[in-house]
Structures are given as C-alpha cells and as structure tokens.
PDB file of N, CA and C in Angstrom:
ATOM      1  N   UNK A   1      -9.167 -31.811  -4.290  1.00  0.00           N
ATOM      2  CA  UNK A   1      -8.110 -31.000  -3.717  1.00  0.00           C
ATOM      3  C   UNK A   1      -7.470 -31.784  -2.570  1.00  0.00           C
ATOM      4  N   UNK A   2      -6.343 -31.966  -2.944  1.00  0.00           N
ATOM      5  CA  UNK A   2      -5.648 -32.567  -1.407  1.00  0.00           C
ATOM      6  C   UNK A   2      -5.350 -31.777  -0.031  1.00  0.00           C
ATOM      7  N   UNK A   3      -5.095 -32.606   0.681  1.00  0.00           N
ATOM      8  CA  UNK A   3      -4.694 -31.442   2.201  1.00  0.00           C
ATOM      9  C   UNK A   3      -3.655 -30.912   2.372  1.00  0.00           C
ATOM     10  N   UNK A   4      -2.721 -30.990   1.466  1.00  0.00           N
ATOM     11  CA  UNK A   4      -1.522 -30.006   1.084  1.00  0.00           C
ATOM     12  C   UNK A   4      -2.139 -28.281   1.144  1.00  0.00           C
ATOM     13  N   UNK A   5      -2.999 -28.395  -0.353  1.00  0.00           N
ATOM     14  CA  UNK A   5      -3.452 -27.342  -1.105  1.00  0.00           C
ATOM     15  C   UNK A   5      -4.558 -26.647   0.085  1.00  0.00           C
ATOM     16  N   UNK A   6      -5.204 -27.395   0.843  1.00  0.00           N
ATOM     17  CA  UNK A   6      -5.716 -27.042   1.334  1.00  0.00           C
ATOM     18  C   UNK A   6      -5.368 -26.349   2.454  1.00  0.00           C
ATOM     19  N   UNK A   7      -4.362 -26.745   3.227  1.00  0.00           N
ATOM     20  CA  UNK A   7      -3.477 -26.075   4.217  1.00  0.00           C
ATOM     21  C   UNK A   7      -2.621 -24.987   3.421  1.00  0.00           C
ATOM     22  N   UNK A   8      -2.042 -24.901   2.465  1.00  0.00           N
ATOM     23  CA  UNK A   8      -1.588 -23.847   1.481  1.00  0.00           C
ATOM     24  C   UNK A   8      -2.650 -22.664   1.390  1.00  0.00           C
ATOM     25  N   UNK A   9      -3.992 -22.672   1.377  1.00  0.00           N
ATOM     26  CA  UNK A   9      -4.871 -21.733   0.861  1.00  0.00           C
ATOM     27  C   UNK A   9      -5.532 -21.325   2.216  1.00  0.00           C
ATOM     28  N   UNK A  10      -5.838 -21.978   3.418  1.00  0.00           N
ATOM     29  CA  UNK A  10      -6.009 -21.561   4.683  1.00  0.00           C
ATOM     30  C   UNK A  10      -4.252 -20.771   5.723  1.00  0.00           C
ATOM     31  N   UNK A  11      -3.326 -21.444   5.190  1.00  0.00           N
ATOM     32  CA  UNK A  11      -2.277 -19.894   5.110  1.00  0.00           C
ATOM     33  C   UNK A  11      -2.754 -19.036   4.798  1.00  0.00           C
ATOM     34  N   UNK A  12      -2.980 -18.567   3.526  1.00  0.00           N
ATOM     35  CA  UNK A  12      -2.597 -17.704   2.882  1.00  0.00           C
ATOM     36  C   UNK A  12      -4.085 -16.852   3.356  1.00  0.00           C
ATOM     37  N   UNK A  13      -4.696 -17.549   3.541  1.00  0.00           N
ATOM     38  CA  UNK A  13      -5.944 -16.739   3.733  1.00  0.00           C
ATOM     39  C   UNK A  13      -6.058 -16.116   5.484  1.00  0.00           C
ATOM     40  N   UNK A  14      -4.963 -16.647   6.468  1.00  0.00           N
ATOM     41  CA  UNK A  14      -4.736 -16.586   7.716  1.00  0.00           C
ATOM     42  C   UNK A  14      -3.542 -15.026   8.025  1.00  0.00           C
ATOM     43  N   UNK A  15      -2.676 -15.390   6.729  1.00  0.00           N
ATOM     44  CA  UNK A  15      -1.716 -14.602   6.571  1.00  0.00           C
ATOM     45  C   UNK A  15      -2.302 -13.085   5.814  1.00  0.00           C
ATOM     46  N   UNK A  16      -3.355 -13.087   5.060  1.00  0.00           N
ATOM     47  CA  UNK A  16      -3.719 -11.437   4.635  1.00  0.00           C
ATOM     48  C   UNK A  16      -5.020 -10.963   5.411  1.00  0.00           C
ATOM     49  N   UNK A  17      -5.562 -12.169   6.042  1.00  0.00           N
ATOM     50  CA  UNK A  17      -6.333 -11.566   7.210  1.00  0.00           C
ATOM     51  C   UNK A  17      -5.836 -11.140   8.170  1.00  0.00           C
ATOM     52  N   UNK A  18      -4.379 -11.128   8.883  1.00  0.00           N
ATOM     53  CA  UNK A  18      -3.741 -10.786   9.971  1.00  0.00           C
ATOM     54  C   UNK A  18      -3.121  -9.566   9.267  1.00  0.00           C
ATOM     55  N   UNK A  19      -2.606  -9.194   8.377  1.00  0.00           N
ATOM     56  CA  UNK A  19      -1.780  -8.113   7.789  1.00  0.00           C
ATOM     57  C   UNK A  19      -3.134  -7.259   7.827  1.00  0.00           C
ATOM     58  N   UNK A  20      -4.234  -7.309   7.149  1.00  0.00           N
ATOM     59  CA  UNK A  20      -5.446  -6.454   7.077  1.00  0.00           C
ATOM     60  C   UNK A  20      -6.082  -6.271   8.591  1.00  0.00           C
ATOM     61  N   UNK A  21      -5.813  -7.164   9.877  1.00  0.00           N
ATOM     62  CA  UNK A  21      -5.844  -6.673  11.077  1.00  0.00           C
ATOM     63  C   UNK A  21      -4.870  -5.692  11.588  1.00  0.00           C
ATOM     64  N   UNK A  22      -3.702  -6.159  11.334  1.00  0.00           N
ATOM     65  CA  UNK A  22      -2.535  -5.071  12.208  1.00  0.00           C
ATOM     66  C   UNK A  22      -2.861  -3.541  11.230  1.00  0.00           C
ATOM     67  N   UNK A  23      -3.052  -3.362  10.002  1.00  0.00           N
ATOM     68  CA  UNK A  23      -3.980  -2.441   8.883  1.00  0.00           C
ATOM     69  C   UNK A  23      -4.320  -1.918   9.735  1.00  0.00           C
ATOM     70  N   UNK A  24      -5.669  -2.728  10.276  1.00  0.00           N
ATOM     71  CA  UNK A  24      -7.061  -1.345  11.170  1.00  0.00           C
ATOM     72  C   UNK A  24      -6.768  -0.974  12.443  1.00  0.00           C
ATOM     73  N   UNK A  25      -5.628  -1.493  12.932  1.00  0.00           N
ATOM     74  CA  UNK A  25      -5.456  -1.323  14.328  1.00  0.00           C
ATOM     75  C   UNK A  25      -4.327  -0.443  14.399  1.00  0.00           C
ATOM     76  N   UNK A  26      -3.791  -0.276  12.882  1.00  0.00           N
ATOM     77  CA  UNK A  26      -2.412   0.800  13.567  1.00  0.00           C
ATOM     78  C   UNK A  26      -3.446   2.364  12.443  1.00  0.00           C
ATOM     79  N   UNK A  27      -4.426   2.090  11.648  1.00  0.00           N
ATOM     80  CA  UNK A  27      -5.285   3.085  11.087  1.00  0.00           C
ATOM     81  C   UNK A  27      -6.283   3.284  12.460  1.00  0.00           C
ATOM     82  N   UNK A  28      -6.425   2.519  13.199  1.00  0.00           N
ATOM     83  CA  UNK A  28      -7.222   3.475  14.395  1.00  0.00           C
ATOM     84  C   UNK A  28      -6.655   4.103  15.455  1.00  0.00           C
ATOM     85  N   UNK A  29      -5.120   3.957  15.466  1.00  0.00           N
ATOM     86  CA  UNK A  29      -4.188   4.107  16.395  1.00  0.00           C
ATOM     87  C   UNK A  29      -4.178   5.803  15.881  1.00  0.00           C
ATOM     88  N   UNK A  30      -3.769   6.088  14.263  1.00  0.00           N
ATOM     89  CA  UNK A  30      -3.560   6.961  13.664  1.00  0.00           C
ATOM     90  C   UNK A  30      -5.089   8.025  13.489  1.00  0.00           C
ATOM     91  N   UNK A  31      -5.339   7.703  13.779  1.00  0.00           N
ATOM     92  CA  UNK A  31      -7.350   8.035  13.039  1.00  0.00           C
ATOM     93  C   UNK A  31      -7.691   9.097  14.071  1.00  0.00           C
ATOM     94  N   UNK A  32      -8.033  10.157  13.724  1.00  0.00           N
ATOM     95  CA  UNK A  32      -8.178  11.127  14.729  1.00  0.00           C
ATOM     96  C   UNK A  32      -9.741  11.352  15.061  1.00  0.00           C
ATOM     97  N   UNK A  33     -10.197  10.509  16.147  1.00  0.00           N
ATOM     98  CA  UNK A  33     -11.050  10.521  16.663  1.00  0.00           C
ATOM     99  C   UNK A  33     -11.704  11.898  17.580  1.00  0.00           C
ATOM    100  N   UNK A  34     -12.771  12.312  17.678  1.00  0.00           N
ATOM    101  CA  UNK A  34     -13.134  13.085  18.339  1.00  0.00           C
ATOM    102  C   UNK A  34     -12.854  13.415  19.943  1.00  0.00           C
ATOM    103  N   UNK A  35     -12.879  12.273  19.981  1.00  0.00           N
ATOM    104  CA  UNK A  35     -12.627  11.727  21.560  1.00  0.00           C
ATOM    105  C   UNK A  35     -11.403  10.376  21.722  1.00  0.00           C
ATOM    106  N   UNK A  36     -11.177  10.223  22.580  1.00  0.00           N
ATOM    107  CA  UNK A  36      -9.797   8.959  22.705  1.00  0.00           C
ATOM    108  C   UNK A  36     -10.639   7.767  23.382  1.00  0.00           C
ATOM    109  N   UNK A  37     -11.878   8.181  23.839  1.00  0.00           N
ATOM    110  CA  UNK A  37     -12.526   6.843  24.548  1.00  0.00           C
ATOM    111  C   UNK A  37     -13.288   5.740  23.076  1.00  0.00           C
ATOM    112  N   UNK A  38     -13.665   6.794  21.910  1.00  0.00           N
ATOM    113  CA  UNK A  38     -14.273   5.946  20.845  1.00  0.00           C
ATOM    114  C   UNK A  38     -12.828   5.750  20.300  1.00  0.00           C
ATOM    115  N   UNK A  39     -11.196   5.933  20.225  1.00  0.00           N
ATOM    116  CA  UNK A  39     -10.646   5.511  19.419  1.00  0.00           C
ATOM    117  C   UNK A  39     -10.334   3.735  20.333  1.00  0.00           C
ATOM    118  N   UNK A  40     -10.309   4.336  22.271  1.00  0.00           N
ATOM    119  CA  UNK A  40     -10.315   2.943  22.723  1.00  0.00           C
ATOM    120  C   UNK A  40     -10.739   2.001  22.299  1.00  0.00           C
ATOM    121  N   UNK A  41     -12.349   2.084  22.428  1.00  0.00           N
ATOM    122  CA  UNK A  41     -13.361   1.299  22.255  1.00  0.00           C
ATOM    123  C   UNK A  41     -13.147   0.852  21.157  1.00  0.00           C
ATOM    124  N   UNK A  42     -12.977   1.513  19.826  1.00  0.00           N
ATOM    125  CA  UNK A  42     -12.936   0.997  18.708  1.00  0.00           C
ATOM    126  C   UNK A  42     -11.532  -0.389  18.138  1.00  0.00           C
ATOM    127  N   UNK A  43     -10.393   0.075  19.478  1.00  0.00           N
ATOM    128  CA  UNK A  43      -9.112   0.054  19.454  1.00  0.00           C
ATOM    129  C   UNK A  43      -9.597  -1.696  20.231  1.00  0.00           C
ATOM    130  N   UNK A  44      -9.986  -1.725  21.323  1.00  0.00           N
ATOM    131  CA  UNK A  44     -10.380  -2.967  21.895  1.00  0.00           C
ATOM    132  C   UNK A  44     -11.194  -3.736  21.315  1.00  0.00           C
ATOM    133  N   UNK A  45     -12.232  -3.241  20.464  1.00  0.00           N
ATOM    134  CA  UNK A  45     -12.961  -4.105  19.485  1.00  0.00           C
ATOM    135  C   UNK A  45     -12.247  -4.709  17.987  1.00  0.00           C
ATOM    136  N   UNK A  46     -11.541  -4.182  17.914  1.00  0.00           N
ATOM    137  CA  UNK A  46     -10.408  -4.884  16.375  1.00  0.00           C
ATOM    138  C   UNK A  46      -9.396  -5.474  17.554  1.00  0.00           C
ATOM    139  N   UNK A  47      -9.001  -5.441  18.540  1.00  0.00           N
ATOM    140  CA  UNK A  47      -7.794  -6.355  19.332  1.00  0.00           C
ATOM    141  C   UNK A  47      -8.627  -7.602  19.669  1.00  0.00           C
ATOM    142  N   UNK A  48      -9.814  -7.618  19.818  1.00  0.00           N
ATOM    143  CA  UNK A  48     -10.346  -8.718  20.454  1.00  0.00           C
ATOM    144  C   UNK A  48     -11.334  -9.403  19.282  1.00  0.00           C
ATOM    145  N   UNK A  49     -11.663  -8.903  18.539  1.00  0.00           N
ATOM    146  CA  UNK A  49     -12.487 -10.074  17.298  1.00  0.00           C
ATOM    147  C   UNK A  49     -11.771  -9.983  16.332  1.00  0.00           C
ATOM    148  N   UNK A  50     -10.779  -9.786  16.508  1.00  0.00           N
ATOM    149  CA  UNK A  50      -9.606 -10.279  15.013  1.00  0.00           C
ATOM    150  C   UNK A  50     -10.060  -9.292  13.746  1.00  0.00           C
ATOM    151  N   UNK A  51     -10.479 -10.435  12.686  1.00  0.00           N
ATOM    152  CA  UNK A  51     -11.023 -10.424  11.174  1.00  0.00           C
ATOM    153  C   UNK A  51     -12.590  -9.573  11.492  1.00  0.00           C
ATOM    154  N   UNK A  52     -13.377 -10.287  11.783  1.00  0.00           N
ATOM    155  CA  UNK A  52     -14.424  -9.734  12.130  1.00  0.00           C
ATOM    156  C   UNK A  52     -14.242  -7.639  12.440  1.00  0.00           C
ATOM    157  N   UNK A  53     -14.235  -7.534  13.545  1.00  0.00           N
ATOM    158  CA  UNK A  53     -14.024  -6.378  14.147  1.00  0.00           C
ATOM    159  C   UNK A  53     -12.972  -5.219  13.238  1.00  0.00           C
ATOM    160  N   UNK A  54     -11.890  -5.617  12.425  1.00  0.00           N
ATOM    161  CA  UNK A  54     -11.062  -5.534  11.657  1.00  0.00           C
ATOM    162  C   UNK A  54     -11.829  -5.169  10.407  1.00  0.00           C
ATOM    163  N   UNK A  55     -12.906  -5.703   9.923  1.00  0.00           N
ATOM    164  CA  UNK A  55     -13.814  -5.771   8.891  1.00  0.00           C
ATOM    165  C   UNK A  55     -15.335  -4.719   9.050  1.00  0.00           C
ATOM    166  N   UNK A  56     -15.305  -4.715  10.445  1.00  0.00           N
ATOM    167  CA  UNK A  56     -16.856  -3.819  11.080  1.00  0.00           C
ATOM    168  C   UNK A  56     -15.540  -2.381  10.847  1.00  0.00           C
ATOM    169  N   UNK A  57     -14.778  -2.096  11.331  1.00  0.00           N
ATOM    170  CA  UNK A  57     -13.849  -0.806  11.286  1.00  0.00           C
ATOM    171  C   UNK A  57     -13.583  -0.236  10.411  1.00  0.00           C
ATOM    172  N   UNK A  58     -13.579  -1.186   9.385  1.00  0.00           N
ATOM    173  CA  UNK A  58     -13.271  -0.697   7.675  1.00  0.00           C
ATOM    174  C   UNK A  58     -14.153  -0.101   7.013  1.00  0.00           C
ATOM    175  N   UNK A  59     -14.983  -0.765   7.060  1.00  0.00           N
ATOM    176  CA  UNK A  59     -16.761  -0.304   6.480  1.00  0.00           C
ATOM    177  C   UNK A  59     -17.248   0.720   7.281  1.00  0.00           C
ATOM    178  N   UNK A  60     -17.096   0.862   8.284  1.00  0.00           N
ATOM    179  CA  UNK A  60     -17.869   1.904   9.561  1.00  0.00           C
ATOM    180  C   UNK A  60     -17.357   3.302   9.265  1.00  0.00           C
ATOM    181  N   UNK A  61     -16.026   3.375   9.353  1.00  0.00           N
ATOM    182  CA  UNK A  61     -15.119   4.227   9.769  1.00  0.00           C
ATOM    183  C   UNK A  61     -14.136   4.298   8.811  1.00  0.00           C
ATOM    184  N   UNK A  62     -13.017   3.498   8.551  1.00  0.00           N
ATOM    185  CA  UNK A  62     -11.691   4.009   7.790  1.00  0.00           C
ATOM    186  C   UNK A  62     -12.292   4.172   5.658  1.00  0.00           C
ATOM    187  N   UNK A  63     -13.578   3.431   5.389  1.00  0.00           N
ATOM    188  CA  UNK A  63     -13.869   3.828   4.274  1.00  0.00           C
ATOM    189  C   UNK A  63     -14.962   4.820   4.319  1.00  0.00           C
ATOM    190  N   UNK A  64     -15.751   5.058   5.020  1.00  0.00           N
ATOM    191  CA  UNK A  64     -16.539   6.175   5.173  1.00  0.00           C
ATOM    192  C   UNK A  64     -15.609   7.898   5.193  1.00  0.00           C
ATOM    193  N   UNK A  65     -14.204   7.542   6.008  1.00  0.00           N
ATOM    194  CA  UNK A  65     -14.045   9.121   5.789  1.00  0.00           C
ATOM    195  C   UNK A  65     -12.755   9.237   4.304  1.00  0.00           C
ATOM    196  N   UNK A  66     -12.439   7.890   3.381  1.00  0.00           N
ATOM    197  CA  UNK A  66     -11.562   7.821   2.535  1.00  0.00           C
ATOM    198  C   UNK A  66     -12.428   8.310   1.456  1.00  0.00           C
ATOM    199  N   UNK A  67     -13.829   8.841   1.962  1.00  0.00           N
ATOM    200  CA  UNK A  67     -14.935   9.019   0.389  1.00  0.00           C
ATOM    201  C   UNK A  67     -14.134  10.415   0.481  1.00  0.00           C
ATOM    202  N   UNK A  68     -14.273  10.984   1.287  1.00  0.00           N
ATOM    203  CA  UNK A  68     -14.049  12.733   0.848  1.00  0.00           C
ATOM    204  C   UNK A  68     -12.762  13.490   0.804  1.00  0.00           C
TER     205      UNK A  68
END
C-alpha cells in the first residue's frame, strides 16, 4: 500500500470519527437527563476524549435507552 492510500484511509477514518463525535455530543445535548450535572459531566467527557468518550456514550447511554 502506498502513502497516498494510506493518508486516503486515515481521512476517511478521521472524517466519520468526528461526524460520530459531533453525533454524541449534540445526542447528549438533546438526551434528557435526570439531572443537568450528569448531562455536563457526560457533555465534558465526549468534548475532551474525542472518539474514545464519543464511543463510552454510545454503549452506556444513547444505545441502552434506543432498546425500548
């Protein structure tokens, strides 16, 4: 694989990890939390670990209440 393709596929993989961040951060913006200090907290933890935190939010929270 050359470093063309390779910079081509680290785009693309930079570019739907950031769309799937701004995702959990405007779904926790929206997400009706019990309280506004866990939507903070939750809100400062996807602003500050990107992908990661973005990925703990999904699984935790925005697919846990999409079961019912």
């Amino acid at each position: 694989m050359t470093n063309i393709n390779i910079l081509i596929i680290s785009f693309v993989f930079v570019f739907i990890a950031t769309i799937f961040w701004f995702w959990m951060l405007a779904d926790c913006i929206h997400h009706k939390f019990k309280h506004k200090k866990l939507m903070l907290e939750w809100f400062l933890l996807i602003a500050f670990t990107y992908f990661v935190g973005a990925l703990t939010y999904y699984f935790m929270v925005k697919r846990r209440f999409n079961k019912f």
